[in-house]
N, C-alpha and C. Protein backbone atom coordinates (compact mmCIF):
# COMPACT_ATOMS: atom_id res chain seq x y z
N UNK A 1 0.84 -1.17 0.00
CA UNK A 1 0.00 0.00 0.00
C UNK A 1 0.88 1.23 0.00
N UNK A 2 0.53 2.07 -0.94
CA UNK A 2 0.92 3.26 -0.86
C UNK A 2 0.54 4.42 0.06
N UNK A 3 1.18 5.47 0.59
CA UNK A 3 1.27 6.83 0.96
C UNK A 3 -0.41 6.65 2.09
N UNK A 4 -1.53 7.17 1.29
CA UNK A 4 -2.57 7.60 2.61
C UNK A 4 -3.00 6.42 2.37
N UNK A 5 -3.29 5.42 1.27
CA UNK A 5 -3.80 3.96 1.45
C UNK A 5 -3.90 3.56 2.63
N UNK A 6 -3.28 3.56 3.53
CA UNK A 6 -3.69 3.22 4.44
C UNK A 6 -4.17 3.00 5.62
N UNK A 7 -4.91 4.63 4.83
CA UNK A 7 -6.18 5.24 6.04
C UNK A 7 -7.30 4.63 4.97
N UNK A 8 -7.64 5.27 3.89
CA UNK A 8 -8.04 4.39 3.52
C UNK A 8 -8.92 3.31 2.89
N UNK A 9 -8.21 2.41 2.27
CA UNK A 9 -8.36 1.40 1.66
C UNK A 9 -7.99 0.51 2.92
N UNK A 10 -7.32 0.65 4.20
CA UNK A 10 -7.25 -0.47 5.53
C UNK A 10 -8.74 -0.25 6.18
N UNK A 11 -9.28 1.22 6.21
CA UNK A 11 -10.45 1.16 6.95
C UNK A 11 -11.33 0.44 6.82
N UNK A 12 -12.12 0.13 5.76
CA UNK A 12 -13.15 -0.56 5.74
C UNK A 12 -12.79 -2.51 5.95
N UNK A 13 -11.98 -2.87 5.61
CA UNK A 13 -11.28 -4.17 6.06
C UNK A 13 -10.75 -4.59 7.49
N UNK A 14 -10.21 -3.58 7.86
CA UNK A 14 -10.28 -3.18 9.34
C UNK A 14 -11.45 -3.68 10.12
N UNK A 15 -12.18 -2.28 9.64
CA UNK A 15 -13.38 -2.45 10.55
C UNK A 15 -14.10 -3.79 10.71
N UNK A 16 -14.47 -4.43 9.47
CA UNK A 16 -14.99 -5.65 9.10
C UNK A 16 -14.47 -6.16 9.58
N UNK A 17 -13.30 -6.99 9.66
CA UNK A 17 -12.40 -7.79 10.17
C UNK A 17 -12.60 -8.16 11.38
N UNK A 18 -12.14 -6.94 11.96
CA UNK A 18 -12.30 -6.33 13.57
C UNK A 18 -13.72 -6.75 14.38
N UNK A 19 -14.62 -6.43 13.69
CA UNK A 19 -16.00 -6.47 14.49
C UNK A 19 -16.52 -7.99 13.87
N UNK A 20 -15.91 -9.21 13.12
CA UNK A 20 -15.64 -10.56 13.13
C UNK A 20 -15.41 -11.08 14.34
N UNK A 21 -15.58 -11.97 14.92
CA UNK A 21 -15.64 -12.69 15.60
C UNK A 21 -14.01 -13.91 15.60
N UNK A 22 -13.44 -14.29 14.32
CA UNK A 22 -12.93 -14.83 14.05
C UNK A 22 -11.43 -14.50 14.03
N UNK A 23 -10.59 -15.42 15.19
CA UNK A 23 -9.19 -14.75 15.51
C UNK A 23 -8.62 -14.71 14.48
N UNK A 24 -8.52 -15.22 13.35
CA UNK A 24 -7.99 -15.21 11.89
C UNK A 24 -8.23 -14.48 11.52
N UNK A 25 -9.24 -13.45 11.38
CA UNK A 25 -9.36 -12.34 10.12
C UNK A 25 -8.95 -11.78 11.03
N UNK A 26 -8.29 -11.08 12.54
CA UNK A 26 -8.22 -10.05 13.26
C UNK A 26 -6.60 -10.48 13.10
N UNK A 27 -6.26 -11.52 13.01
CA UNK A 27 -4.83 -11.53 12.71
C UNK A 27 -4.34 -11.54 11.44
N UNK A 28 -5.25 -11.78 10.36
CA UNK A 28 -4.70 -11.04 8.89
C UNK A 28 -4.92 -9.67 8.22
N UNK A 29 -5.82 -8.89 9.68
CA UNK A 29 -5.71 -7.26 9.88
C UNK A 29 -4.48 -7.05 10.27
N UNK A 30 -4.22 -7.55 11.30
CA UNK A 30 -2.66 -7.19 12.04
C UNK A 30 -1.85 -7.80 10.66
N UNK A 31 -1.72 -8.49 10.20
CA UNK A 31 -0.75 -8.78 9.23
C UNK A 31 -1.03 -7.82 7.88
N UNK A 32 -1.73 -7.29 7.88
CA UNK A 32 -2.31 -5.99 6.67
C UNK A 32 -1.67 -4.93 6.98
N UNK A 33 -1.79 -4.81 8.48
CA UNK A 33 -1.02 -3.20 9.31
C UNK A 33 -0.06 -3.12 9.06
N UNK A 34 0.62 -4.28 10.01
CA UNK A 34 2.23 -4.49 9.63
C UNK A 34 2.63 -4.45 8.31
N UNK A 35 2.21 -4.87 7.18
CA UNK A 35 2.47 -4.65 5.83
C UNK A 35 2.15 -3.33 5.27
N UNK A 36 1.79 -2.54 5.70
CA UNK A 36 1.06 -1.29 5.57
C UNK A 36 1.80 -0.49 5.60
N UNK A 37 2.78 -0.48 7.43
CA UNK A 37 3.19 0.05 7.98
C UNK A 37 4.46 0.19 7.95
N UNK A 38 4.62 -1.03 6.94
CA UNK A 38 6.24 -0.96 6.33
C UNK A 38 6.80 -0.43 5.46
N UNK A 39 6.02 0.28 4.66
CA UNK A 39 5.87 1.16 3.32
C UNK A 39 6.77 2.29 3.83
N UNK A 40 7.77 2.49 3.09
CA UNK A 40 8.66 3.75 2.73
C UNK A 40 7.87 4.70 2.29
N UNK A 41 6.88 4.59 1.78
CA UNK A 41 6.47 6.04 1.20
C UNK A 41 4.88 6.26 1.65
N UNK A 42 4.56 5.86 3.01
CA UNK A 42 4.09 6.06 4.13
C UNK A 42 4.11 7.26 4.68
N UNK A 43 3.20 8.48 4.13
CA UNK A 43 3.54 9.74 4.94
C UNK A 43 3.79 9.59 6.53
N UNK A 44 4.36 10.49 6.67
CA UNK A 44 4.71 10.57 8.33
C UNK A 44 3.26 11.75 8.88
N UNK A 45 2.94 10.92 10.30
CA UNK A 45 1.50 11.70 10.42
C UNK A 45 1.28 11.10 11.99
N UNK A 46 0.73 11.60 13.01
CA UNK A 46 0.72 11.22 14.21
C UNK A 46 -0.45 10.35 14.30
N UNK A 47 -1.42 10.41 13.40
CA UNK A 47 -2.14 9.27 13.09
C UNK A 47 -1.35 7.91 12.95
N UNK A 48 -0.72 7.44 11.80
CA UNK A 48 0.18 6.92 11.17
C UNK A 48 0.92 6.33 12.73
N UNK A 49 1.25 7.29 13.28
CA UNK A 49 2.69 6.88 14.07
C UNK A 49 1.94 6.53 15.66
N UNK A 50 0.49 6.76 15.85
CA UNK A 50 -0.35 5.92 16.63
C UNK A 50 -0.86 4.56 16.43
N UNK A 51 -1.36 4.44 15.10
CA UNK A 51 -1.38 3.16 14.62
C UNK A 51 -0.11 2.37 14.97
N UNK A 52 0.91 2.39 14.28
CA UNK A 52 2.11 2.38 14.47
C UNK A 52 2.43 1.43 16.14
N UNK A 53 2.28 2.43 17.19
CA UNK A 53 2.32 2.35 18.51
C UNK A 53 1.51 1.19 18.69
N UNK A 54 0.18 1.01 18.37
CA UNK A 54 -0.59 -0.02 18.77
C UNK A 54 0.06 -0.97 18.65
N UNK A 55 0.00 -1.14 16.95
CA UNK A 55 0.61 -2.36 16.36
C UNK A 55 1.91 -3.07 17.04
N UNK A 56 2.98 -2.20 17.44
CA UNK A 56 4.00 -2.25 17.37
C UNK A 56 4.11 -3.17 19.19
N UNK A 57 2.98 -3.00 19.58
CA UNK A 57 2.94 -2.50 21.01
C UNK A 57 2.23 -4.35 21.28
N UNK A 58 1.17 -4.69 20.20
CA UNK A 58 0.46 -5.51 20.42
C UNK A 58 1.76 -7.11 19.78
N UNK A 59 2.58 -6.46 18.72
CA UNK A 59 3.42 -7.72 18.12
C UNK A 59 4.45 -7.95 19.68
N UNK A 60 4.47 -6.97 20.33
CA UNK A 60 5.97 -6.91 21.61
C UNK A 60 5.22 -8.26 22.67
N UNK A 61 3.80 -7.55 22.90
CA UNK A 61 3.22 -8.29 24.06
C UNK A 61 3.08 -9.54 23.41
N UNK A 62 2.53 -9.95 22.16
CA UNK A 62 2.14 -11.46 22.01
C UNK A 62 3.67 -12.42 21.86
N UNK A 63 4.46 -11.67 21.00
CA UNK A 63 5.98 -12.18 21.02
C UNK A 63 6.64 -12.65 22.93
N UNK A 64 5.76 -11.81 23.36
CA UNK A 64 6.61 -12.02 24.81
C UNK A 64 5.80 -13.11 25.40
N UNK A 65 4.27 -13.11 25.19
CA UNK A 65 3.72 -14.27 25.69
C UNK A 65 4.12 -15.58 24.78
N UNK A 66 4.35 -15.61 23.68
CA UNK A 66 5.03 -16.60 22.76
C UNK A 66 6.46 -17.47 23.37
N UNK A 67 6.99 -16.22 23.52
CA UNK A 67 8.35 -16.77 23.88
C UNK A 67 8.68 -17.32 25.27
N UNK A 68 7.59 -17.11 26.32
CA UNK A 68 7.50 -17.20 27.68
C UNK A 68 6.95 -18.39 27.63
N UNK A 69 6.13 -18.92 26.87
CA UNK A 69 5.31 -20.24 27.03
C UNK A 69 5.92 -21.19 27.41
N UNK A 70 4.66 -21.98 28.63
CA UNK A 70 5.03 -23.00 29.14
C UNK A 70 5.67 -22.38 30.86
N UNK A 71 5.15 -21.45 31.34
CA UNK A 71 5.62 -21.21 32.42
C UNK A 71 4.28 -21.22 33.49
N UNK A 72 4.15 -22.51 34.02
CA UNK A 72 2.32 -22.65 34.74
C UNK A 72 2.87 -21.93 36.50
N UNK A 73 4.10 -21.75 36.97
CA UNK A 73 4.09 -21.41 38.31
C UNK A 73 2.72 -20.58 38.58
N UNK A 74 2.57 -20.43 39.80
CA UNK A 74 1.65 -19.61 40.52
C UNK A 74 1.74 -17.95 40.67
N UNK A 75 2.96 -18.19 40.39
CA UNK A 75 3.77 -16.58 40.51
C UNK A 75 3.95 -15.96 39.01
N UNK A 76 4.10 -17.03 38.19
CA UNK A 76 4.39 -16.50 36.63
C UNK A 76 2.64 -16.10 36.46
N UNK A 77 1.93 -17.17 36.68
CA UNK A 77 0.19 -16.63 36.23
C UNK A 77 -0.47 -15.71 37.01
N UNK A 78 0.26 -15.38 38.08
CA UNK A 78 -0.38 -14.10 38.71
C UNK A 78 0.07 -12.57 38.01
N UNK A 79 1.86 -12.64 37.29
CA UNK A 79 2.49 -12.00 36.61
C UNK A 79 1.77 -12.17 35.19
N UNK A 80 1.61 -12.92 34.71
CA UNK A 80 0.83 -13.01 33.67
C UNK A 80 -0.75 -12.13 33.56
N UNK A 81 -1.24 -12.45 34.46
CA UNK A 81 -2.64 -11.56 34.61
C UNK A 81 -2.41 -10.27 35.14
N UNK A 82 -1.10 -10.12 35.83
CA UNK A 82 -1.10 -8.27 35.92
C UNK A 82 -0.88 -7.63 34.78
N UNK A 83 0.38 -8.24 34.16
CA UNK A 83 0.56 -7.45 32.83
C UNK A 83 -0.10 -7.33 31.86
N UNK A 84 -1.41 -8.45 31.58
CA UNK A 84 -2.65 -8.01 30.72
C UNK A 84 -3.01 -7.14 31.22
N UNK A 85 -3.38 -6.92 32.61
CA UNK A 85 -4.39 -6.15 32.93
C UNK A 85 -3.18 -4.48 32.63
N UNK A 86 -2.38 -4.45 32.71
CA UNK A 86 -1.45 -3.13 32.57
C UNK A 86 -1.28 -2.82 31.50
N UNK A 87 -1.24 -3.61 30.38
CA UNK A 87 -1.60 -3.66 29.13
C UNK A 87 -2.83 -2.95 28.27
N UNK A 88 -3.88 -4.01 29.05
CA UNK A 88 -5.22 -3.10 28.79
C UNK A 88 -5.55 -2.05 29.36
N UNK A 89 -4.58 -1.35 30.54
CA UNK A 89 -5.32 -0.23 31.33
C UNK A 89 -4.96 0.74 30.21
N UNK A 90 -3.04 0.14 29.57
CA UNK A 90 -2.20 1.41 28.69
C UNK A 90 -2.94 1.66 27.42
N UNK A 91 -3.70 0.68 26.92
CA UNK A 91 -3.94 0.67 25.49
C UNK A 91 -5.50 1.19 26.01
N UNK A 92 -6.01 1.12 26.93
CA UNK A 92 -7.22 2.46 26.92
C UNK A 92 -7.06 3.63 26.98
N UNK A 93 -5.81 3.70 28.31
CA UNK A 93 -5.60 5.34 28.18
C UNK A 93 -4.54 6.01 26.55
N UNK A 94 -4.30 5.10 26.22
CA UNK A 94 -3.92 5.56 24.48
C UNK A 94 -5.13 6.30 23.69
N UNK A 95 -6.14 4.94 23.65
CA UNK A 95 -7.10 5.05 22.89
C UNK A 95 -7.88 6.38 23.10
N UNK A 96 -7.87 6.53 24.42
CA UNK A 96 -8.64 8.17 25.19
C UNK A 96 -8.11 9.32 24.80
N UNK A 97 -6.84 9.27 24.99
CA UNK A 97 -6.21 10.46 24.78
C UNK A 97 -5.67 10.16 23.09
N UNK A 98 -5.54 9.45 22.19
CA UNK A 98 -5.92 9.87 20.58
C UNK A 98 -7.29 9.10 19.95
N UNK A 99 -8.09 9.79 19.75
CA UNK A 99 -9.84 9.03 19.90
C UNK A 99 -9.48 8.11 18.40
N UNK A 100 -8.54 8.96 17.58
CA UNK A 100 -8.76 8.37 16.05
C UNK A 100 -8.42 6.69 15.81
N UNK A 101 -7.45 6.56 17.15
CA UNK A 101 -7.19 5.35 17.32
C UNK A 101 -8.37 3.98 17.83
N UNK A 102 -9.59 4.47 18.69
CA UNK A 102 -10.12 4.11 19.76
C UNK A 102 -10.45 2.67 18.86
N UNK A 103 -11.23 3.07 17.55
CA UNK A 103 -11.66 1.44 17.10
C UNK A 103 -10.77 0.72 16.89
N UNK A 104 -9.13 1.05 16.42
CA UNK A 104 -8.36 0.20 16.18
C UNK A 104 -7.69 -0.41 17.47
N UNK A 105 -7.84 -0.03 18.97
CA UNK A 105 -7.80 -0.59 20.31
C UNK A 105 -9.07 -1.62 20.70
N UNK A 106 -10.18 -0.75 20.60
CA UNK A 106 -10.99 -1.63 20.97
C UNK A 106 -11.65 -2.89 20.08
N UNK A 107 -11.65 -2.77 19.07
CA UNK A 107 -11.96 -4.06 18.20
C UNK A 107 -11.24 -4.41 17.26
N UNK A 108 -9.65 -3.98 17.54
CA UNK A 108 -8.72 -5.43 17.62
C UNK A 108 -7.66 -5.56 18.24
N UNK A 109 -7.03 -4.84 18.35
CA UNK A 109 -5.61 -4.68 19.28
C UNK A 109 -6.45 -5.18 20.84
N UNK A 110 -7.12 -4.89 21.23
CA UNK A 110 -7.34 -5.32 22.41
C UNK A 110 -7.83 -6.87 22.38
N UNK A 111 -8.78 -7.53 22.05
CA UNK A 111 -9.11 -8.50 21.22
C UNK A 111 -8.48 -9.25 21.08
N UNK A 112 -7.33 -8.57 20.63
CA UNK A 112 -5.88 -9.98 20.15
C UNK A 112 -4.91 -9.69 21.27
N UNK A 113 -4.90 -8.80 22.26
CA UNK A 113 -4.08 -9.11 23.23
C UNK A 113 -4.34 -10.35 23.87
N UNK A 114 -6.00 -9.78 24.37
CA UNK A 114 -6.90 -10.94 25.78
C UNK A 114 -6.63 -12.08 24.69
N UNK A 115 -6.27 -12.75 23.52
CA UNK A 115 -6.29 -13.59 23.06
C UNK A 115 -4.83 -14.53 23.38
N UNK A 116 -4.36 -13.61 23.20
CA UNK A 116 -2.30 -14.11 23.57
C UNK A 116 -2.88 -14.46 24.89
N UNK A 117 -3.11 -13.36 25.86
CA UNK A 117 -2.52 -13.56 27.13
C UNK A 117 -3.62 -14.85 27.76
N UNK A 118 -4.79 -15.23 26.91
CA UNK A 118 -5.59 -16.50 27.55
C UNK A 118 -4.83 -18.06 27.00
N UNK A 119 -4.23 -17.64 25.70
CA UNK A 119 -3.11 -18.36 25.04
C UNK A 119 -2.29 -18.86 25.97
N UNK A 120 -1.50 -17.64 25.97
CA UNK A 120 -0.04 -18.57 26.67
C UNK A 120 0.33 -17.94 28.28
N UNK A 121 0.24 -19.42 29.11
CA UNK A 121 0.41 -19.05 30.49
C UNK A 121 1.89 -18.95 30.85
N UNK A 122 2.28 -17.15 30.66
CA UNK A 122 3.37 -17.07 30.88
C UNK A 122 4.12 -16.06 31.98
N UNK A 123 5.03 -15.76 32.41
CA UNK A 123 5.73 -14.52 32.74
C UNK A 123 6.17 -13.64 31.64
N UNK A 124 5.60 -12.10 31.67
CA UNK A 124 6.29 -11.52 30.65
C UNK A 124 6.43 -10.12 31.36
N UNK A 125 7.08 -9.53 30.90
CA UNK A 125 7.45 -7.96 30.82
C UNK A 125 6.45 -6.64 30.46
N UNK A 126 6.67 -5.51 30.93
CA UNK A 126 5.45 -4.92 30.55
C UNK A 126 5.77 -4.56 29.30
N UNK A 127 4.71 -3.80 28.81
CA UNK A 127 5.22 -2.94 27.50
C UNK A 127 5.18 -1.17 27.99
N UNK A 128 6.04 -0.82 27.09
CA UNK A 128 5.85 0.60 27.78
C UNK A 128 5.73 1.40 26.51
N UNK A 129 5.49 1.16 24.99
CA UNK A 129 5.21 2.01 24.24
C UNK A 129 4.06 3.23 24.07
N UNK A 130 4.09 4.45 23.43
CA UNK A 130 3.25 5.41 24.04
C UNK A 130 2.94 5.83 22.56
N UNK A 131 1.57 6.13 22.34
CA UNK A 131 0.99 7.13 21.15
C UNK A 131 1.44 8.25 21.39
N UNK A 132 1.06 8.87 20.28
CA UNK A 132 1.33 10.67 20.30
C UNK A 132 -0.25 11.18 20.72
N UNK A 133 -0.17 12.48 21.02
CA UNK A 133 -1.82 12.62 21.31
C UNK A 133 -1.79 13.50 20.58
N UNK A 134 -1.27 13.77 19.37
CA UNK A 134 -1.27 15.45 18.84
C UNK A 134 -2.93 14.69 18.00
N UNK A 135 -3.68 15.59 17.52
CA UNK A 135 -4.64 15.66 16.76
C UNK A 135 -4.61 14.60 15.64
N UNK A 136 -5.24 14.13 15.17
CA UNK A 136 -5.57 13.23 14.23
C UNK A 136 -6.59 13.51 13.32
């Protein structure tokens, strides 16, 4: 995809996708983004570079529950359920403070987090990536 393509020609596939039910089309959105988002000739735009944040934010956390798998202690699944929950507190207060983002948090980035983290019972790390809040 080229330059604004992927405001968009992603939106309406997005959305659809997103408000699916089916972890597959919400993960061949995320695999649309990421391909999207890799484009060199991708204007630069705080929109753009919020998307960006989500995405970037949602591949860190599932990679970390991926790579953690297989850790059932009592202490790793109590660590495990804080950092969703710190996860989802960060990726609301994102979504609040840049609204343009809010559907792409709430019906899928969020969605496919609670999906990793019911996935794989692990210890992981927080994430600490941050949107921009300038206007969108």
């Amino acid at each position: 995809m080229r330059g604004l393509d992927l405001s968009i020609s992603l939106r309406p596939r997005t959305r659809s996708n997103a408000e699916g039910t089916k972890a597959t089309e919400r993960q061949a959105t995320v695999r649309d983004l990421n391909a999207a988002l890799s484009d060199p000739t991708l204007p630069k735009s705080p929109q753009i570079d919020n998307v960006r944040a989500m995405v970037e934010s949602l591949d860190a956390f599932t990679q970390t529950m991926i790579s953690l798998e297989g850790n059932y202690s009592t202490t790793a699944s109590t660590q495990r359920k804080d950092l969703e929950a710190a996860y989802i507190e960060w990726g609301t207060q994102q979504a609040a403070q840049a609204p343009a983002i809010a559907d792409l948090w709430n019906l899928l980035i969020r969605p496919e987090a609670t999906a990793a983290a019911s996935t794989y019972t692990t210890l992981v790390a927080p994430v600490t990536n941050n949107v921009t809040t300038g206007a969108a």
